[in-house]
C-alpha atoms as a PDB file:
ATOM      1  CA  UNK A   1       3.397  21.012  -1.115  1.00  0.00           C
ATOM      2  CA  UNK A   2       4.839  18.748   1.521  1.00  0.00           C
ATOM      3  CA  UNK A   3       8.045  18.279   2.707  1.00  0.00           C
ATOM      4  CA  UNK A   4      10.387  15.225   2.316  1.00  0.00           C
ATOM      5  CA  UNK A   5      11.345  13.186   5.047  1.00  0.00           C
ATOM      6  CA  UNK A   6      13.617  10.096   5.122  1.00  0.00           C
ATOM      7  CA  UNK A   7      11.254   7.220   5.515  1.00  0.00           C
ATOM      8  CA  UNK A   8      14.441   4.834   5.369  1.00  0.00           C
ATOM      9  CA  UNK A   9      16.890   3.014   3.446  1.00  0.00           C
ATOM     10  CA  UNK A  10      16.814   1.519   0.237  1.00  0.00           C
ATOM     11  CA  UNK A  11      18.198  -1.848   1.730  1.00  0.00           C
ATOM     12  CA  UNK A  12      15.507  -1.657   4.601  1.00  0.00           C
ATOM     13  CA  UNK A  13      12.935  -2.613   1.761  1.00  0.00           C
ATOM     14  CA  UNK A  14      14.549  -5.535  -0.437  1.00  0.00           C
ATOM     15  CA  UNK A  15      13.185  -6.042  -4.448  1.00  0.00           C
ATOM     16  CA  UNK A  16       9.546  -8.113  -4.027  1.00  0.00           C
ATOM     17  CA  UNK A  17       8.971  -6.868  -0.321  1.00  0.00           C
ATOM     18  CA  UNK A  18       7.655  -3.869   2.063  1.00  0.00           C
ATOM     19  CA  UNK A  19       7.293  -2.644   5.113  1.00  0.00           C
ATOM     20  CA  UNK A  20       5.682  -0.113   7.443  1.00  0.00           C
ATOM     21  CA  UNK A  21       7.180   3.027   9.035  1.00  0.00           C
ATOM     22  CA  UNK A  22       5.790   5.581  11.038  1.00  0.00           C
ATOM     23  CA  UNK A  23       6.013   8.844   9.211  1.00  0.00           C
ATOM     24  CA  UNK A  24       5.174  11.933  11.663  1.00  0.00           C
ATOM     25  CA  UNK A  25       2.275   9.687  12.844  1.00  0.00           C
ATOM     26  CA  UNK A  26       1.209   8.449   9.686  1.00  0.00           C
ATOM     27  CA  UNK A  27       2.138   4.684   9.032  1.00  0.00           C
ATOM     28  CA  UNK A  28       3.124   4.280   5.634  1.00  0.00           C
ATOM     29  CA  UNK A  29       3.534   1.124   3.507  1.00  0.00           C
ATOM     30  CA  UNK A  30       6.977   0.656   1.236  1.00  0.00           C
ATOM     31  CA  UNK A  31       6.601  -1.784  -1.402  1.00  0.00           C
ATOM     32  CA  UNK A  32       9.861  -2.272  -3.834  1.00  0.00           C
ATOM     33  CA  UNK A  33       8.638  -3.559  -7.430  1.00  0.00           C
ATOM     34  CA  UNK A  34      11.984  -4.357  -9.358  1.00  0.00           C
ATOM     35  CA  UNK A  35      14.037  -1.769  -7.467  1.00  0.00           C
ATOM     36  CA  UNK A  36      11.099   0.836  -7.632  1.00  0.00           C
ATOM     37  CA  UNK A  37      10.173   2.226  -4.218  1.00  0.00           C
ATOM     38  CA  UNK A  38       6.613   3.210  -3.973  1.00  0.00           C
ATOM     39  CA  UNK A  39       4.488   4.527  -0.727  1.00  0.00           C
ATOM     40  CA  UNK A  40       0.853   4.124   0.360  1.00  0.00           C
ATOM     41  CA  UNK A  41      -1.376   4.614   3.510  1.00  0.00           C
ATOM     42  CA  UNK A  42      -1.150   1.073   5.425  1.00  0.00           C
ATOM     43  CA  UNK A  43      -4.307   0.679   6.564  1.00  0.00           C
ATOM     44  CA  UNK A  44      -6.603  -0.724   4.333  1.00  0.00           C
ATOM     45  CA  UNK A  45     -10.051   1.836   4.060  1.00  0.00           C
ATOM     46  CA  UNK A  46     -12.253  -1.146   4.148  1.00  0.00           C
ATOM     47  CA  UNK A  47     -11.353  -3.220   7.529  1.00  0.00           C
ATOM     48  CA  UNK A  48      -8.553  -1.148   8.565  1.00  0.00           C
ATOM     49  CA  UNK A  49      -5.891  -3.969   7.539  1.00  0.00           C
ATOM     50  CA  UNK A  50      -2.633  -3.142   7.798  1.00  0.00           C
ATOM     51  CA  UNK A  51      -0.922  -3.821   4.231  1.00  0.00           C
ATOM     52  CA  UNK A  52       2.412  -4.270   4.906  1.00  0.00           C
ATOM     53  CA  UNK A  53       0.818  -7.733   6.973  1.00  0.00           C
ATOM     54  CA  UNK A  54      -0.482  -8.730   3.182  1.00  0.00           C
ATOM     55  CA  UNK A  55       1.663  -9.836   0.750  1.00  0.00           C
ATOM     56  CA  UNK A  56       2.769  -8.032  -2.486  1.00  0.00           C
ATOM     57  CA  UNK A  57       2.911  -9.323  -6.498  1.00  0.00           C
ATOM     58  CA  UNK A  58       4.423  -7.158  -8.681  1.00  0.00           C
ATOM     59  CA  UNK A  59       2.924  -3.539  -7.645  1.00  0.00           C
ATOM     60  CA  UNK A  60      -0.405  -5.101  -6.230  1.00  0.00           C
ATOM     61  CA  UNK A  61      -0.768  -5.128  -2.719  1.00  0.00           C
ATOM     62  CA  UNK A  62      -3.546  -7.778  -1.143  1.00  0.00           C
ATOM     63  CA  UNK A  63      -5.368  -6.754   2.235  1.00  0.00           C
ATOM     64  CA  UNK A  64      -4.569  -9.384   4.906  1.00  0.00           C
ATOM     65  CA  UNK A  65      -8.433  -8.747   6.509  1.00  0.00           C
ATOM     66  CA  UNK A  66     -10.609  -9.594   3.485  1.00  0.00           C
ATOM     67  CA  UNK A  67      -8.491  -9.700   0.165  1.00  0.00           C
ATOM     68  CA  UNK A  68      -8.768  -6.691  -1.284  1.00  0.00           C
ATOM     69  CA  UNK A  69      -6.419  -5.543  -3.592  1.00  0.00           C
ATOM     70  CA  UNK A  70      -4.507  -2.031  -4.527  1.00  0.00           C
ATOM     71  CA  UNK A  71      -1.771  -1.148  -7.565  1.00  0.00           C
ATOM     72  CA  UNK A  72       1.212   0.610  -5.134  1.00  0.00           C
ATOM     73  CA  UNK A  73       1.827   2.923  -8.259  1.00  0.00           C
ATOM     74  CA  UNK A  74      -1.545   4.642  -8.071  1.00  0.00           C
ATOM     75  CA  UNK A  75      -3.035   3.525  -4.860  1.00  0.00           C
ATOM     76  CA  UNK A  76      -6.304   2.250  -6.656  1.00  0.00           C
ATOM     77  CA  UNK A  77      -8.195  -0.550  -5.524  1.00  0.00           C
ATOM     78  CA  UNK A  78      -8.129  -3.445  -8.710  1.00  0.00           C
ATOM     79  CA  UNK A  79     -10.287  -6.326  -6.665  1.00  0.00           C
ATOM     80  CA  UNK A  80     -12.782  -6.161  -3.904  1.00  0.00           C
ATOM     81  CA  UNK A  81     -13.443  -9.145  -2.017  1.00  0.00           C
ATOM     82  CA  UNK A  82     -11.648 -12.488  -1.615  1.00  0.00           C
ATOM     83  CA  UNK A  83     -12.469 -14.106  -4.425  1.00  0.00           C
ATOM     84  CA  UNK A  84     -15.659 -14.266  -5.773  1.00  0.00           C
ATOM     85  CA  UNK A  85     -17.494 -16.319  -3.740  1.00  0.00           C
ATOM     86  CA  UNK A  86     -19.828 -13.411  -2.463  1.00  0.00           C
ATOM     87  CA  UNK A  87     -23.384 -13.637  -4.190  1.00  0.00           C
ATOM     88  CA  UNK A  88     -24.227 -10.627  -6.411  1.00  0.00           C
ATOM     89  CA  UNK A  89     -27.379  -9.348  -4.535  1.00  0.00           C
ATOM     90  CA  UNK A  90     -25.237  -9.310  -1.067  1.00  0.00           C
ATOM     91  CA  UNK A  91     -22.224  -8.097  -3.407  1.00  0.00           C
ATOM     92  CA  UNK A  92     -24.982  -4.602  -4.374  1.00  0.00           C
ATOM     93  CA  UNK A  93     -25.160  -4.402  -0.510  1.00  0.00           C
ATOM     94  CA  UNK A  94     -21.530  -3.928   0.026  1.00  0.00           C
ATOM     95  CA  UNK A  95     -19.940  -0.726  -0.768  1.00  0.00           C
ATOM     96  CA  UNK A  96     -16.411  -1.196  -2.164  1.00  0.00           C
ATOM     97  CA  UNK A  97     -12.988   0.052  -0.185  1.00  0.00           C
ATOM     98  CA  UNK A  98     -11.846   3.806  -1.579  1.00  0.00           C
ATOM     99  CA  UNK A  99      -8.908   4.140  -3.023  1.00  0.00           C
ATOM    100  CA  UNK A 100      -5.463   3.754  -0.979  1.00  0.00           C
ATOM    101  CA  UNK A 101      -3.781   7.169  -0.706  1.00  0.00           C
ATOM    102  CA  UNK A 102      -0.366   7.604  -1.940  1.00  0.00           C
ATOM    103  CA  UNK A 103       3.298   9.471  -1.430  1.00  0.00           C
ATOM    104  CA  UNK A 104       5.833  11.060  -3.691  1.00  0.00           C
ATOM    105  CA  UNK A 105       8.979   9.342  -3.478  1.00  0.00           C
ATOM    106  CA  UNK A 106      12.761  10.540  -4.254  1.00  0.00           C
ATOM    107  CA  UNK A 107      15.752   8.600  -3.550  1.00  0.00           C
ATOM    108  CA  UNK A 108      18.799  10.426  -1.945  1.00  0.00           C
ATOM    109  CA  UNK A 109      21.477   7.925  -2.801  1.00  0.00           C
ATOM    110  CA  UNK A 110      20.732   4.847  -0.373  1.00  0.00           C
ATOM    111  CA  UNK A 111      17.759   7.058   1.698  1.00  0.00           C
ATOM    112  CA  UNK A 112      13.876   6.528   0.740  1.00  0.00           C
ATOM    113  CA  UNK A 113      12.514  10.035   1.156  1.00  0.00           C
ATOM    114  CA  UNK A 114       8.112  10.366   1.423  1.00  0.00           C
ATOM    115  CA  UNK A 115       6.616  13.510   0.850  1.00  0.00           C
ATOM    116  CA  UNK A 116       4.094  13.819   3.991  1.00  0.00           C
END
């Protein structure tokens, strides 16, 4: 089990929006969906894209490099590739981006706290 640290304030990450912080080395993406505060790994494990530089519906997080998409709440990748232009037989050739890792989460009043 980890321990807590405070990864910020509530008002640091406003309702539709996110942000990075660096957690003991670890940068860390904050994503509020409708007042819920979830945390993932930043960087994307396809490109390396940094989330927090993508942009955020709901609880699904779109990669800034290529357009790949994760849910915040599980840290599972829900669409690979920009759209679909990419043909099917170079599509099989392409292996698609693991899963994003994620962080507990606890509120301490107005503080964000990530288990790391």
């Amino acid at each position: 089990m980890g321990t807590f640290i405070v990864a910020g304030n509530k008002s640091d990450v406003p309702v539709g929006g996110m942000i990075a912080v660096n957690l003991e080395g670890t940068v860390i993406l904050l994503a509020n969906d409708g007042g819920n505060i979830y945390a993932i790994n930043n960087k994307c494990p396809h490109l390396g894209g940094n989330l927090s530089k993508g942009t955020l519906n709901g609880t699904i997080v779109t990669c800034p490099v290529h357009g790949s998409q994760f849910d915040v709440t599980t840290g599972k990748n829900v669409r690979w590739l920009k759209g679909t232009g990419i043909t099917t037989s170079l599509g099989k050739l392409l292996k698609a981006p693991a899963d994003v890792m994620t962080y507990k989460v606890k509120i301490d009043g107005h503080q964000i706290l990530v288990e790391v």
